[in-house]
C-alpha atoms as a PDB file:
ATOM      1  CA  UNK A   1       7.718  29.925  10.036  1.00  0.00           C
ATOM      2  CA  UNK A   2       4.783  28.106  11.284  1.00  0.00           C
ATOM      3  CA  UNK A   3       4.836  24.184   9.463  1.00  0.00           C
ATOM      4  CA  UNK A   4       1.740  23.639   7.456  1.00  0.00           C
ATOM      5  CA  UNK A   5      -0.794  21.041   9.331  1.00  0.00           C
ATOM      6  CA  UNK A   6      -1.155  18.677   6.548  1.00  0.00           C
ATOM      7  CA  UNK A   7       2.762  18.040   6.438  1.00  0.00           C
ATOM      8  CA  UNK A   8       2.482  16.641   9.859  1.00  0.00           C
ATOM      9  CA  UNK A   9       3.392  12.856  10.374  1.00  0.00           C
ATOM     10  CA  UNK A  10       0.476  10.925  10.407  1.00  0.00           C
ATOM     11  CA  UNK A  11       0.605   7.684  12.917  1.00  0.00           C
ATOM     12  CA  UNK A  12      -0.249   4.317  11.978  1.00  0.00           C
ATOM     13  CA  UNK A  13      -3.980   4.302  13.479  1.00  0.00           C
ATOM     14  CA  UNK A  14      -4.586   8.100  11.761  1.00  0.00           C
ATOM     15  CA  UNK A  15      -3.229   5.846   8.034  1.00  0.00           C
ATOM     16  CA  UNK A  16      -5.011   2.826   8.601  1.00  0.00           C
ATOM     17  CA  UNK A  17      -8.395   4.886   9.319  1.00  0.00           C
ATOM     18  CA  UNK A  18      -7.290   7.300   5.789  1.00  0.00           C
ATOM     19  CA  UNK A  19      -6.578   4.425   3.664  1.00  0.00           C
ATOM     20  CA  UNK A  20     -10.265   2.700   4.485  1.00  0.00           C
ATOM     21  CA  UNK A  21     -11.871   5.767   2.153  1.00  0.00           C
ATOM     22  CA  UNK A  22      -9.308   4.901  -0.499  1.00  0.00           C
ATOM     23  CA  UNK A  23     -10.452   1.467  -2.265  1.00  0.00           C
ATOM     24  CA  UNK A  24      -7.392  -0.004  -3.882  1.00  0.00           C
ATOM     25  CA  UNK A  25      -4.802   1.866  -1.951  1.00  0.00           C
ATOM     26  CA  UNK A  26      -1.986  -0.306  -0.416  1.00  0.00           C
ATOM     27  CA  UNK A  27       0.524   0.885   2.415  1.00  0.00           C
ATOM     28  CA  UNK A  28       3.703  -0.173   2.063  1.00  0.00           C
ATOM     29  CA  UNK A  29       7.028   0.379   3.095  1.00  0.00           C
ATOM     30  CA  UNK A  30       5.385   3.941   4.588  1.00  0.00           C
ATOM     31  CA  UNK A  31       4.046   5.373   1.287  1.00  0.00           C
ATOM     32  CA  UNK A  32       0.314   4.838  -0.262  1.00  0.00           C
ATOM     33  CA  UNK A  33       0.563   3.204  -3.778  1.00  0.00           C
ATOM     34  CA  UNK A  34      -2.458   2.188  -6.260  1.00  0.00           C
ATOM     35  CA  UNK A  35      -1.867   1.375  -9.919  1.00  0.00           C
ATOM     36  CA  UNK A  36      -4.916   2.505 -12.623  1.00  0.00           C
ATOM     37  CA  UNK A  37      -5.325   0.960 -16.231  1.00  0.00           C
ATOM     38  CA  UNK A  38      -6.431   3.600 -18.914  1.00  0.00           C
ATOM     39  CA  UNK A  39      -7.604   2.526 -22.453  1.00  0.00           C
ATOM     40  CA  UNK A  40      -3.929   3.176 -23.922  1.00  0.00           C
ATOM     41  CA  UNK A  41      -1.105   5.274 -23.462  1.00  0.00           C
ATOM     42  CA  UNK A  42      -2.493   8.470 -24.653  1.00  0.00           C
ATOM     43  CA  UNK A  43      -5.087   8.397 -21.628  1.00  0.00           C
ATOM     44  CA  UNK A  44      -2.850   7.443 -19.106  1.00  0.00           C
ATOM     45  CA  UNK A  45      -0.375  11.121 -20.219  1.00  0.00           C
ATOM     46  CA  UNK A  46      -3.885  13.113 -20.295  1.00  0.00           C
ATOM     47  CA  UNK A  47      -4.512  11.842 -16.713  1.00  0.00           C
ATOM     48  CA  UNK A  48      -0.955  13.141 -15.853  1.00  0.00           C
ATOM     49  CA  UNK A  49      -1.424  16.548 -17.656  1.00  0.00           C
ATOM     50  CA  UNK A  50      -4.473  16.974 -15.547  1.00  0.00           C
ATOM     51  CA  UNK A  51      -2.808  15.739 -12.065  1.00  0.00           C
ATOM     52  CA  UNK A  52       0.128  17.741 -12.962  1.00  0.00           C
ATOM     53  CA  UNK A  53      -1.185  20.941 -12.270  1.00  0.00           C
ATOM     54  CA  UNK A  54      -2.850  20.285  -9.103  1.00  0.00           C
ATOM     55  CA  UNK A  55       0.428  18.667  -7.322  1.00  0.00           C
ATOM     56  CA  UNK A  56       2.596  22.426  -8.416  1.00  0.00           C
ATOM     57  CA  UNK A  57      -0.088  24.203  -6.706  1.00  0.00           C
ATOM     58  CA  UNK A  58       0.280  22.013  -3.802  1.00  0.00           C
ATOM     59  CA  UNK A  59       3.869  21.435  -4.107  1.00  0.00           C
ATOM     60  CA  UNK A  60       3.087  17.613  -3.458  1.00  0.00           C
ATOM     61  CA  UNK A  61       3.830  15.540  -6.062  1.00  0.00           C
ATOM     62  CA  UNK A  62       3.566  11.593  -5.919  1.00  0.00           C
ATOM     63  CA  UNK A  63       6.365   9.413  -7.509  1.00  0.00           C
ATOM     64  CA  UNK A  64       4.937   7.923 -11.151  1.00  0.00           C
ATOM     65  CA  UNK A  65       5.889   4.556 -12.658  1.00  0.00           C
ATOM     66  CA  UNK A  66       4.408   4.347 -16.005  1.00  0.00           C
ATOM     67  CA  UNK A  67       3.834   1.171 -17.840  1.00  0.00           C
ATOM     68  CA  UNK A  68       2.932   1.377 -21.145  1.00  0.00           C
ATOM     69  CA  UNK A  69      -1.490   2.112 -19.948  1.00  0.00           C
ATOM     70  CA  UNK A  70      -0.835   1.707 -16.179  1.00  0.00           C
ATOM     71  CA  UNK A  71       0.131   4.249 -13.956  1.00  0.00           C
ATOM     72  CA  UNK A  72       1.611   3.338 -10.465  1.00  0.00           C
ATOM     73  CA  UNK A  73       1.175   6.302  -7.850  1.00  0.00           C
ATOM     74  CA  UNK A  74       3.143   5.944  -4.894  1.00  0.00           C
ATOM     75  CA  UNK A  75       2.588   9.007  -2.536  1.00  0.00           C
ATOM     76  CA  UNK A  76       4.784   9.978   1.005  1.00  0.00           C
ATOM     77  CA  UNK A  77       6.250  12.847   2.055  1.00  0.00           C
ATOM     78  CA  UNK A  78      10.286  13.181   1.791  1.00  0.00           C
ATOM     79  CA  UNK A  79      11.037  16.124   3.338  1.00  0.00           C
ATOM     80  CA  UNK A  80      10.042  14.862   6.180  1.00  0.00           C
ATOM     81  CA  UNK A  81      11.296  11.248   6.293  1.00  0.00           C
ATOM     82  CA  UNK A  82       9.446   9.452   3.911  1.00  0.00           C
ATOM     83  CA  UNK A  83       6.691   9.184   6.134  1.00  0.00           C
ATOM     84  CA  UNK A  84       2.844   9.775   5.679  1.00  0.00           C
ATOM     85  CA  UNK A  85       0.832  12.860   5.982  1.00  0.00           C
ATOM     86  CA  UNK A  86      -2.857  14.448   5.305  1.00  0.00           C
ATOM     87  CA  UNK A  87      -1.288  15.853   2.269  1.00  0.00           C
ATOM     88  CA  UNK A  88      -0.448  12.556   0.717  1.00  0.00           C
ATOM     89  CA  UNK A  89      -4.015  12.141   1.012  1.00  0.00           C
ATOM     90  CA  UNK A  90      -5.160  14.751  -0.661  1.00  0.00           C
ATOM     91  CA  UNK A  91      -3.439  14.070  -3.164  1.00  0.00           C
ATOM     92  CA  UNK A  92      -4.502  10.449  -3.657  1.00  0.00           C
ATOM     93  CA  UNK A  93      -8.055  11.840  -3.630  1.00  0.00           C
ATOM     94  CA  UNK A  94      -7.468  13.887  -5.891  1.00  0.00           C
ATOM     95  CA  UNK A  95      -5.510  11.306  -8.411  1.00  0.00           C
ATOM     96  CA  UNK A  96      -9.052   8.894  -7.619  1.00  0.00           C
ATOM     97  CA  UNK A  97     -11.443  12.628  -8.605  1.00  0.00           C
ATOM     98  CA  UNK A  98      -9.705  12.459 -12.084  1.00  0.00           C
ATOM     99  CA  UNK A  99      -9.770   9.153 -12.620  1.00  0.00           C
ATOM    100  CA  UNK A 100     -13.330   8.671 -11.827  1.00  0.00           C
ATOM    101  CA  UNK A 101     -14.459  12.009 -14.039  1.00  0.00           C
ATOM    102  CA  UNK A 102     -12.192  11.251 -16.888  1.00  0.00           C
ATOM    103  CA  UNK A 103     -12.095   7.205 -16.764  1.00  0.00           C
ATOM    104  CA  UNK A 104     -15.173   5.807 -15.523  1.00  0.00           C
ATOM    105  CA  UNK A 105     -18.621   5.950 -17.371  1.00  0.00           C
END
């Protein structure tokens, strides 16, 4: 079976070029991370309720460290190492999309 494109490992120049459309997103220790405030708790689950969906379709879902109204993603792929790929992306796009339509007037 032919491996999806967007699971390929990204290199650091391919990241570094990535992470420049994604204000607020941090490499480290080879995974993307970015923590968003909501207005309270209840905002921060509807945010997940919407994300949730999107990562099953994709099978690519980000690890999620909630703090009370903040919501840490942290995004790499582990199936192949921990390292990055376009997918991780996406996803982080995707997690900004939501966050802009839902969270920001």
């Amino acid at each position: 079976m032919e491996e999806e494109k967007d699971l390929q490992p990204l290199n650091n120049e391919e990241v570094m070029e990535r992470l420049k459309m994604l204000p607020g997103w941090e490499l480290t220790e080879n995974k993307i991370i970015k923590t968003f405030e909501f207005p309270n708790f209840s905002d921060a689950v509807f945010m997940l309720t919407h994300l949730a969906p999107y990562c099953n379709k994709i099978d690519h879902h980000p690890d999620i460290i909630i703090n009370y109204k903040k919501i840490t993603f942290e995004l790499t792929r582990y199936s192949i190492g921990g390292k990055l790929t376009e997918r991780d992306f996406t996803v982080a796009k995707k997690i900004e999309s939501l966050f802009q339509r839902f969270f920001i007037l």
